[in-house]
PDB file of N, CA and C in Angstrom:
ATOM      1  N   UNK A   1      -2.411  -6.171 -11.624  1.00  0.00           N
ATOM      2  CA  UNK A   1      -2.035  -4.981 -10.894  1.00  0.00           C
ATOM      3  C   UNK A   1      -2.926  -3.840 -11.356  1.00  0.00           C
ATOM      4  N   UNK A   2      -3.390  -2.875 -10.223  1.00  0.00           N
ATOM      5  CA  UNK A   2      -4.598  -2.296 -10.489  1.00  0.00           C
ATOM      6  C   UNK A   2      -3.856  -0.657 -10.606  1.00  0.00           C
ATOM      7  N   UNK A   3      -3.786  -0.082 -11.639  1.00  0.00           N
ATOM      8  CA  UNK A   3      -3.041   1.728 -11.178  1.00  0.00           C
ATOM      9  C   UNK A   3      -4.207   2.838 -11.180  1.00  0.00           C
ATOM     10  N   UNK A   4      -4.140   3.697 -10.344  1.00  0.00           N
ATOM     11  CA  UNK A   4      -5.363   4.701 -10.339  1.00  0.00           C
ATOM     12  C   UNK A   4      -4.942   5.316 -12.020  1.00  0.00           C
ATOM     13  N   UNK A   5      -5.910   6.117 -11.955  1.00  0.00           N
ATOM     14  CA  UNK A   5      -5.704   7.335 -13.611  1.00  0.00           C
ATOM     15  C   UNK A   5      -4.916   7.606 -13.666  1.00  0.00           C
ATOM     16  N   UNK A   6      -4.305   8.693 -12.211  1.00  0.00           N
ATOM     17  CA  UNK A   6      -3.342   9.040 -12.255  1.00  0.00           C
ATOM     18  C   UNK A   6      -2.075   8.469 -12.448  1.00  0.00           C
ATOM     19  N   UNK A   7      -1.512   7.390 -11.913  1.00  0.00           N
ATOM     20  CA  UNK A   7      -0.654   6.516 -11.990  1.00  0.00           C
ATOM     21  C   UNK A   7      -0.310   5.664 -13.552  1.00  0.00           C
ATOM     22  N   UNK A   8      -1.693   5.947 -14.367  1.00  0.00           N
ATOM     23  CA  UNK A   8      -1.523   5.150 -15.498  1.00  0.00           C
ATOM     24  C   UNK A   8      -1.145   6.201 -17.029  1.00  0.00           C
ATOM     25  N   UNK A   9      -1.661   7.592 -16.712  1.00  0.00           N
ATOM     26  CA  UNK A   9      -1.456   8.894 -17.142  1.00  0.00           C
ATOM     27  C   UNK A   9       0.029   8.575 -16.966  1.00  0.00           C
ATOM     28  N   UNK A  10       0.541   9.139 -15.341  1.00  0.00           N
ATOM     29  CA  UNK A  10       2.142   9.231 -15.201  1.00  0.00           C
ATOM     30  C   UNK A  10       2.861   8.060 -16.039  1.00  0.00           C
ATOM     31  N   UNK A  11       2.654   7.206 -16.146  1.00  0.00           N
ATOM     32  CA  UNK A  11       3.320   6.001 -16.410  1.00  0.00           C
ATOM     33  C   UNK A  11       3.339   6.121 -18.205  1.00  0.00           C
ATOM     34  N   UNK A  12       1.917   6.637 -18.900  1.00  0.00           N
ATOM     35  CA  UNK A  12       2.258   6.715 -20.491  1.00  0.00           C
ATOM     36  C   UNK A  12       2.972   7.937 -20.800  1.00  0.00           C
ATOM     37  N   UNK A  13       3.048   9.031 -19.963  1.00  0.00           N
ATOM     38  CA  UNK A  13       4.093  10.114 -20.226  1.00  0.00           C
ATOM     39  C   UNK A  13       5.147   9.410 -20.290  1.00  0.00           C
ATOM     40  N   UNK A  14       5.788   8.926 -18.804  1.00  0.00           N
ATOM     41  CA  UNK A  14       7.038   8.219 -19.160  1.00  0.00           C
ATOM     42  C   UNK A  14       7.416   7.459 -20.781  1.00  0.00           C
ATOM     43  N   UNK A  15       6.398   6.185 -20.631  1.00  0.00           N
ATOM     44  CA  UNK A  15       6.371   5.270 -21.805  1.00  0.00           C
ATOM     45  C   UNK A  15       7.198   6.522 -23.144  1.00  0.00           C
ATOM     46  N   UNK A  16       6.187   7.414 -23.155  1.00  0.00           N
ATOM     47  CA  UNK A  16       6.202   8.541 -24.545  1.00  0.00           C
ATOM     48  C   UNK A  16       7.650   9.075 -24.084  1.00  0.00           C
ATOM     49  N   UNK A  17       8.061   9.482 -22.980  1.00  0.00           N
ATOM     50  CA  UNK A  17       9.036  10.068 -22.862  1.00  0.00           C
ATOM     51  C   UNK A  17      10.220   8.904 -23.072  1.00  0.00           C
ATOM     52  N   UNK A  18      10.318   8.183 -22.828  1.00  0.00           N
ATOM     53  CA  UNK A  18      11.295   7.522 -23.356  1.00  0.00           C
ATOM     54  C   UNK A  18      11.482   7.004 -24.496  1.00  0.00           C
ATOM     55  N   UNK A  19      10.664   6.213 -25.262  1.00  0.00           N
ATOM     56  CA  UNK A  19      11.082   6.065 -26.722  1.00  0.00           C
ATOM     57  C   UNK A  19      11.147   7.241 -27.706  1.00  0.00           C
ATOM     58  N   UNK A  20      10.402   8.531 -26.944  1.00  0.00           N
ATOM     59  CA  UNK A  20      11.298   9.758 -27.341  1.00  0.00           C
ATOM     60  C   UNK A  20      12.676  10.077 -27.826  1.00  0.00           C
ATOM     61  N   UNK A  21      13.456   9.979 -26.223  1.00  0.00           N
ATOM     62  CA  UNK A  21      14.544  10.264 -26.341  1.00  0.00           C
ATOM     63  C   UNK A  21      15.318   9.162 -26.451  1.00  0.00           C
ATOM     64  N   UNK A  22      15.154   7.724 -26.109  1.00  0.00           N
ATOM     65  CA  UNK A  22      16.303   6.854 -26.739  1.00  0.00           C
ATOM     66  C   UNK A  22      16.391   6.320 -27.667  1.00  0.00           C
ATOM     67  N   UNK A  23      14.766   6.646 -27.885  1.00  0.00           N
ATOM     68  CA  UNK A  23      14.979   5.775 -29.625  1.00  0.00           C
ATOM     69  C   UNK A  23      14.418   6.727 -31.239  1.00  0.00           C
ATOM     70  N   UNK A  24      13.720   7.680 -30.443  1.00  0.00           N
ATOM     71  CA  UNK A  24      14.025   8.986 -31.782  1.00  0.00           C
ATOM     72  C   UNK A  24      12.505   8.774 -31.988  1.00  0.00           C
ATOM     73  N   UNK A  25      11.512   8.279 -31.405  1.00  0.00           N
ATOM     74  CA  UNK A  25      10.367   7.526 -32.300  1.00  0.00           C
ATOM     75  C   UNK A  25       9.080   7.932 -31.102  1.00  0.00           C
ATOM     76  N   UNK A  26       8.157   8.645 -31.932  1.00  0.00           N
ATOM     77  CA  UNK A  26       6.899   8.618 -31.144  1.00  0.00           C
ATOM     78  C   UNK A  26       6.066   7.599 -31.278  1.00  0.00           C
ATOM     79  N   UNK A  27       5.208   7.167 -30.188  1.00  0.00           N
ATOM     80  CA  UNK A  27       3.952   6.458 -29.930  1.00  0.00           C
ATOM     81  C   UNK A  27       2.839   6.858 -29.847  1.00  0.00           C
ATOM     82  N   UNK A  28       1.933   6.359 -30.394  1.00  0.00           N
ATOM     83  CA  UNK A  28       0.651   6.334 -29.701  1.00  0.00           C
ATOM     84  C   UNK A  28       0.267   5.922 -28.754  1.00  0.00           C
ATOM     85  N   UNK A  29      -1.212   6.400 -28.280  1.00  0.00           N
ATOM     86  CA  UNK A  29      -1.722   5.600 -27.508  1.00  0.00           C
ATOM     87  C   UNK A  29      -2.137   4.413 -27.265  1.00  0.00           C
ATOM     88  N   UNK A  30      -2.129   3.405 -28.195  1.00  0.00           N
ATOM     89  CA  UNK A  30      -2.384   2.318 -27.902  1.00  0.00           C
ATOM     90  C   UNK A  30      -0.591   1.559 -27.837  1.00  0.00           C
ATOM     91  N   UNK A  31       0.036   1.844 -28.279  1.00  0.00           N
ATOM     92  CA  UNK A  31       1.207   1.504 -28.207  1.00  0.00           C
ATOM     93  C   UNK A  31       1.886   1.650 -26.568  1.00  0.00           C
ATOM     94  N   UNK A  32       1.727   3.184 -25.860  1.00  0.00           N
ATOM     95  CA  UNK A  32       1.938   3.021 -24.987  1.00  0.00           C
ATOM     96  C   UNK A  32       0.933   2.276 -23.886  1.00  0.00           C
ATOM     97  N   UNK A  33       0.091   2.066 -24.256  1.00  0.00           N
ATOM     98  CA  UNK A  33      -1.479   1.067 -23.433  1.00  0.00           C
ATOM     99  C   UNK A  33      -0.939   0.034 -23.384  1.00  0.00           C
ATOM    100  N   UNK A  34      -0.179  -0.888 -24.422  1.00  0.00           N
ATOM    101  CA  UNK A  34       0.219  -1.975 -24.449  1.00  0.00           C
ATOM    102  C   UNK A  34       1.282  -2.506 -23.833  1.00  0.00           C
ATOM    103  N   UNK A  35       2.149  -1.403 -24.038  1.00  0.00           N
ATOM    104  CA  UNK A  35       3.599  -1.746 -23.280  1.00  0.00           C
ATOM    105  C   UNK A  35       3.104  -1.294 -21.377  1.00  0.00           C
ATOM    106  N   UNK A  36       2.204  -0.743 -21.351  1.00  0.00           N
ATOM    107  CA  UNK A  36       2.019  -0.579 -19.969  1.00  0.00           C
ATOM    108  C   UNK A  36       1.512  -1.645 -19.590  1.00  0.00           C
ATOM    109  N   UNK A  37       0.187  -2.530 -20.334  1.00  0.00           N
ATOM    110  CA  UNK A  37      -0.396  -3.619 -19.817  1.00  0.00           C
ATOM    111  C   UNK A  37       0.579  -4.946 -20.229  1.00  0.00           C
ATOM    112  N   UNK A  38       1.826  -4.789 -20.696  1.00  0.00           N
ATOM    113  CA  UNK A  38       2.914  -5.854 -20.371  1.00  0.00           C
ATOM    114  C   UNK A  38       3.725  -6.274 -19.696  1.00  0.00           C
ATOM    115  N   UNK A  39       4.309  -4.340 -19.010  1.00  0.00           N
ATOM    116  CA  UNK A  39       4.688  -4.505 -18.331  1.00  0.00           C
ATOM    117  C   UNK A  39       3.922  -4.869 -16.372  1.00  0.00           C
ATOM    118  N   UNK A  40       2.852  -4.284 -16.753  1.00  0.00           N
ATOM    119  CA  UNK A  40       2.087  -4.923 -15.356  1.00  0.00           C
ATOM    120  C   UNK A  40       1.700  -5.990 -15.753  1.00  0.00           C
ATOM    121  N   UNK A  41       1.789  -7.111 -16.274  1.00  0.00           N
ATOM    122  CA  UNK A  41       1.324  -8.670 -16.414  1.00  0.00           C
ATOM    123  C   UNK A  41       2.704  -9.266 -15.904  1.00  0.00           C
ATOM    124  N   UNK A  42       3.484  -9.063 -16.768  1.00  0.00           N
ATOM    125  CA  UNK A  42       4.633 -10.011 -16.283  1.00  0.00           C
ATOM    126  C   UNK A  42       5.777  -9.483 -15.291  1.00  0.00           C
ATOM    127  N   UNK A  43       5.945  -7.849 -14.912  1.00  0.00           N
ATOM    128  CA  UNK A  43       6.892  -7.699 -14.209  1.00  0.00           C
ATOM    129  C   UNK A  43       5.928  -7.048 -13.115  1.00  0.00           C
ATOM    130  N   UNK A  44       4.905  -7.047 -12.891  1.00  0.00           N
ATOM    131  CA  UNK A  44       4.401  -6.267 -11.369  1.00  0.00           C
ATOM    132  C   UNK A  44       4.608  -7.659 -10.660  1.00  0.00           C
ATOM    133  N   UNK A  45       4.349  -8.836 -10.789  1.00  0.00           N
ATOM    134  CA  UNK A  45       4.183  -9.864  -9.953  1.00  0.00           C
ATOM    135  C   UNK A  45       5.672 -10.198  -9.130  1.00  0.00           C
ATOM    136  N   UNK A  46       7.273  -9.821 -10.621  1.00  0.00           N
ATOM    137  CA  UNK A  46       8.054 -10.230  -9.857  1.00  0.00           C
ATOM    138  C   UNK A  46       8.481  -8.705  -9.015  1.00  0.00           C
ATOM    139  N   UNK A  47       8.160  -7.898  -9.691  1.00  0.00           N
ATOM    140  CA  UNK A  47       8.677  -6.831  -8.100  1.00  0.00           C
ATOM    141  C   UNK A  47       8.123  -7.231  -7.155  1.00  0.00           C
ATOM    142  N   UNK A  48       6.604  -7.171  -6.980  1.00  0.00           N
ATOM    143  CA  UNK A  48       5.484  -7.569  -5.636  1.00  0.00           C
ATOM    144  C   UNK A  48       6.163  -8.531  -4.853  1.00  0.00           C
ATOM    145  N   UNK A  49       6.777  -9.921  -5.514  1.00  0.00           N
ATOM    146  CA  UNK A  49       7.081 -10.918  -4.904  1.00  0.00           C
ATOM    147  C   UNK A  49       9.048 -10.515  -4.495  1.00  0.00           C
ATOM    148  N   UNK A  50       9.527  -9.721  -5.070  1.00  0.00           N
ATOM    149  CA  UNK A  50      11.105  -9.149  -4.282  1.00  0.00           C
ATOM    150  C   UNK A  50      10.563  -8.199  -3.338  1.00  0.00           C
ATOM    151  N   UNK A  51       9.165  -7.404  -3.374  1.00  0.00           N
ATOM    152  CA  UNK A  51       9.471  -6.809  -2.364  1.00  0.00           C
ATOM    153  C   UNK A  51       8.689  -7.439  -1.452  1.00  0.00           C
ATOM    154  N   UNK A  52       8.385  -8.494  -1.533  1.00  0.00           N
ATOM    155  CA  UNK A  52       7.818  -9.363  -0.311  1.00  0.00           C
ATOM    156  C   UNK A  52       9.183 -10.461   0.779  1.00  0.00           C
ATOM    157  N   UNK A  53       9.897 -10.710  -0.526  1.00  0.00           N
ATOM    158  CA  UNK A  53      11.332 -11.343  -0.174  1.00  0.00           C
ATOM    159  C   UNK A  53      11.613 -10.244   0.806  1.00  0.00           C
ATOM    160  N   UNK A  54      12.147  -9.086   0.166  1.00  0.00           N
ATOM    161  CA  UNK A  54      13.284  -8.001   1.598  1.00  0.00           C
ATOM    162  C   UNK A  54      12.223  -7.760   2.658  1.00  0.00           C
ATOM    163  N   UNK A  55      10.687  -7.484   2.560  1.00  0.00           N
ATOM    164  CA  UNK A  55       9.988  -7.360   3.949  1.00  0.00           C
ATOM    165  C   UNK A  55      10.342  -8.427   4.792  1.00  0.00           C
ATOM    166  N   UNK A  56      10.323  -9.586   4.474  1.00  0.00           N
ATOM    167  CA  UNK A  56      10.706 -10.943   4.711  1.00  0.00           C
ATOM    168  C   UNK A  56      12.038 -11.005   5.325  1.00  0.00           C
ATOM    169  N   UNK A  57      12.688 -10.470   5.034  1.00  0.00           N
ATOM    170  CA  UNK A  57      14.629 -10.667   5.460  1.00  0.00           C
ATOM    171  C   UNK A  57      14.437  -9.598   6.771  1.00  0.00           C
ATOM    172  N   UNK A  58      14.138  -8.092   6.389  1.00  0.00           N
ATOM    173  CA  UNK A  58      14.033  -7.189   7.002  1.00  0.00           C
ATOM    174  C   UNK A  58      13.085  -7.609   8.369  1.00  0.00           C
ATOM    175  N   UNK A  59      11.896  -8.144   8.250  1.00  0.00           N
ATOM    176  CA  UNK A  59      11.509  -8.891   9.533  1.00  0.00           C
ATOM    177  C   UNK A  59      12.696  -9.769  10.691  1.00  0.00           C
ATOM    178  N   UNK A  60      12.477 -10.238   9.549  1.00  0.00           N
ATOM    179  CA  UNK A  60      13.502 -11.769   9.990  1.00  0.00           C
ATOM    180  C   UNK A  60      14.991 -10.905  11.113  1.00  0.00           C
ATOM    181  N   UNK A  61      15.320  -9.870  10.359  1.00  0.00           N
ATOM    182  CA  UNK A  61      16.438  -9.695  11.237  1.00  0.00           C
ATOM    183  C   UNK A  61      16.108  -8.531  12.234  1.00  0.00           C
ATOM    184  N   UNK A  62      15.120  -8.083  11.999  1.00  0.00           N
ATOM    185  CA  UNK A  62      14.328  -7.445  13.418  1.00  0.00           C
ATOM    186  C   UNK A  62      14.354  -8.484  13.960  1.00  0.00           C
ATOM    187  N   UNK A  63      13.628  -9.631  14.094  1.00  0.00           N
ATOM    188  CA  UNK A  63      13.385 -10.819  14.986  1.00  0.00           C
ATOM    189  C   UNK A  63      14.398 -11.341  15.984  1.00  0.00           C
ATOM    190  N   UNK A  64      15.353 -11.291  14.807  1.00  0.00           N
ATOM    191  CA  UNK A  64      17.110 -11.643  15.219  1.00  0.00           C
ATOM    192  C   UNK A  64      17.563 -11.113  16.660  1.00  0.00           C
ATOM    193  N   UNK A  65      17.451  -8.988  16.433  1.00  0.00           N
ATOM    194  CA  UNK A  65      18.171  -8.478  17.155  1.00  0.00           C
ATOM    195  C   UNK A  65      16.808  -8.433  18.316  1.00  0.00           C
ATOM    196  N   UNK A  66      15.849  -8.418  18.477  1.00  0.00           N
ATOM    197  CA  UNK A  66      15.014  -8.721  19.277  1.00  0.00           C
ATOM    198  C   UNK A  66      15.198 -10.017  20.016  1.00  0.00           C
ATOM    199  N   UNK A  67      15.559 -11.204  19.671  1.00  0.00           N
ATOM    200  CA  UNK A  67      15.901 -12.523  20.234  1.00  0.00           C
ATOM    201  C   UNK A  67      17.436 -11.823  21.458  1.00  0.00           C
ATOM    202  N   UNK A  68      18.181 -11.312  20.432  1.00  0.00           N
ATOM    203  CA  UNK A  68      19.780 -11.213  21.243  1.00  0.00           C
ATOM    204  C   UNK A  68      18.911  -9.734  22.091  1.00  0.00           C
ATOM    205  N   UNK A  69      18.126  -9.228  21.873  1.00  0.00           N
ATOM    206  CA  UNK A  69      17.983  -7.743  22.695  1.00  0.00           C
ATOM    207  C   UNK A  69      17.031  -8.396  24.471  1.00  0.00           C
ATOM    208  N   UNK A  70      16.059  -9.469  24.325  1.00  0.00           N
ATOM    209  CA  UNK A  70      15.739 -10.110  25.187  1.00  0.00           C
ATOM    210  C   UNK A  70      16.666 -10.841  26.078  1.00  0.00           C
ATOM    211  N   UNK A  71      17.636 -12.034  25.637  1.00  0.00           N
ATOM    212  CA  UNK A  71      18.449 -12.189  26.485  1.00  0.00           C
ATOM    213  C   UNK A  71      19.351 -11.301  26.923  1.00  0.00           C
ATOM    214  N   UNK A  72      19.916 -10.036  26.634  1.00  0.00           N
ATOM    215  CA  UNK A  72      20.628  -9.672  27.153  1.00  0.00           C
ATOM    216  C   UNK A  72      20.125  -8.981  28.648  1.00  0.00           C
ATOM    217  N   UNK A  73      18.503  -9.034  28.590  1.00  0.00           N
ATOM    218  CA  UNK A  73      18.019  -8.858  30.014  1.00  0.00           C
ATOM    219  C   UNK A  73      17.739  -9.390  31.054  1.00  0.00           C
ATOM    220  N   UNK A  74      18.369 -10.772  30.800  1.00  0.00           N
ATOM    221  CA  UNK A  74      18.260 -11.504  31.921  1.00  0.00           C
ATOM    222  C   UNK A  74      19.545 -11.136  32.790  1.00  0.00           C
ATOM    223  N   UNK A  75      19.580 -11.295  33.780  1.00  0.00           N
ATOM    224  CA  UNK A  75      20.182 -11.168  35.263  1.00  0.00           C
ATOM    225  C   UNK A  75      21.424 -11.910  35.406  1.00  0.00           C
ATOM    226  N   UNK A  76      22.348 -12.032  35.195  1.00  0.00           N
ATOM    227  CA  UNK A  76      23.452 -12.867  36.258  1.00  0.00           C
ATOM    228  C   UNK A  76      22.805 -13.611  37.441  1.00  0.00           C
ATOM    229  N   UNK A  77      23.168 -14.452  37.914  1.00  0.00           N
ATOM    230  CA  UNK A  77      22.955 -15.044  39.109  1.00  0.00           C
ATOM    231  C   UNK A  77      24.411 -16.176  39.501  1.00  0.00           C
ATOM    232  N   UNK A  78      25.093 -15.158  41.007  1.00  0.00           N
ATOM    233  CA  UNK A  78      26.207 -16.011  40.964  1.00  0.00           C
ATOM    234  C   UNK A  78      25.994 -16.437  42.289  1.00  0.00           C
TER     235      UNK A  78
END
């Protein structure tokens, strides 16, 4: 997973900002470098792949009401 500067900046503030305040303890920079390049190795793939799942469902039931939205335009014939 590829983050611009900006995105990788925002992301070690966070990092710093949180073991800040929940755990009392500052980091460095390589500390927060690391926990950033761990967490994009092993958890960017499974978000990428849940949010490929709900695009997936979310299609799927567009498809759905599109199937029932077509027949309902057909005609009677008595």
């Amino acid at each position: 997973m590829k983050l611009s500067d900006e995105q990788k900046k925002q992301l070690a503030q966070e990092v710093r900002a949180f073991y800040l305040d929940v755990r009392g303890e500052e980091i460095g920079i390589i500390e927060e470098q690391q926990i950033i390049d761990l967490f994009c190795e092993y958890m960017a793939p499974i978000v990428y792949n849940r949010a490929l799942d709900d695009a997936q469902r979310f299609f799927k039931m567009q498809m759905d009401n599109l199937e029932a939205d077509f027949y309902l335009l057909y005609k009677n014939m008595r």
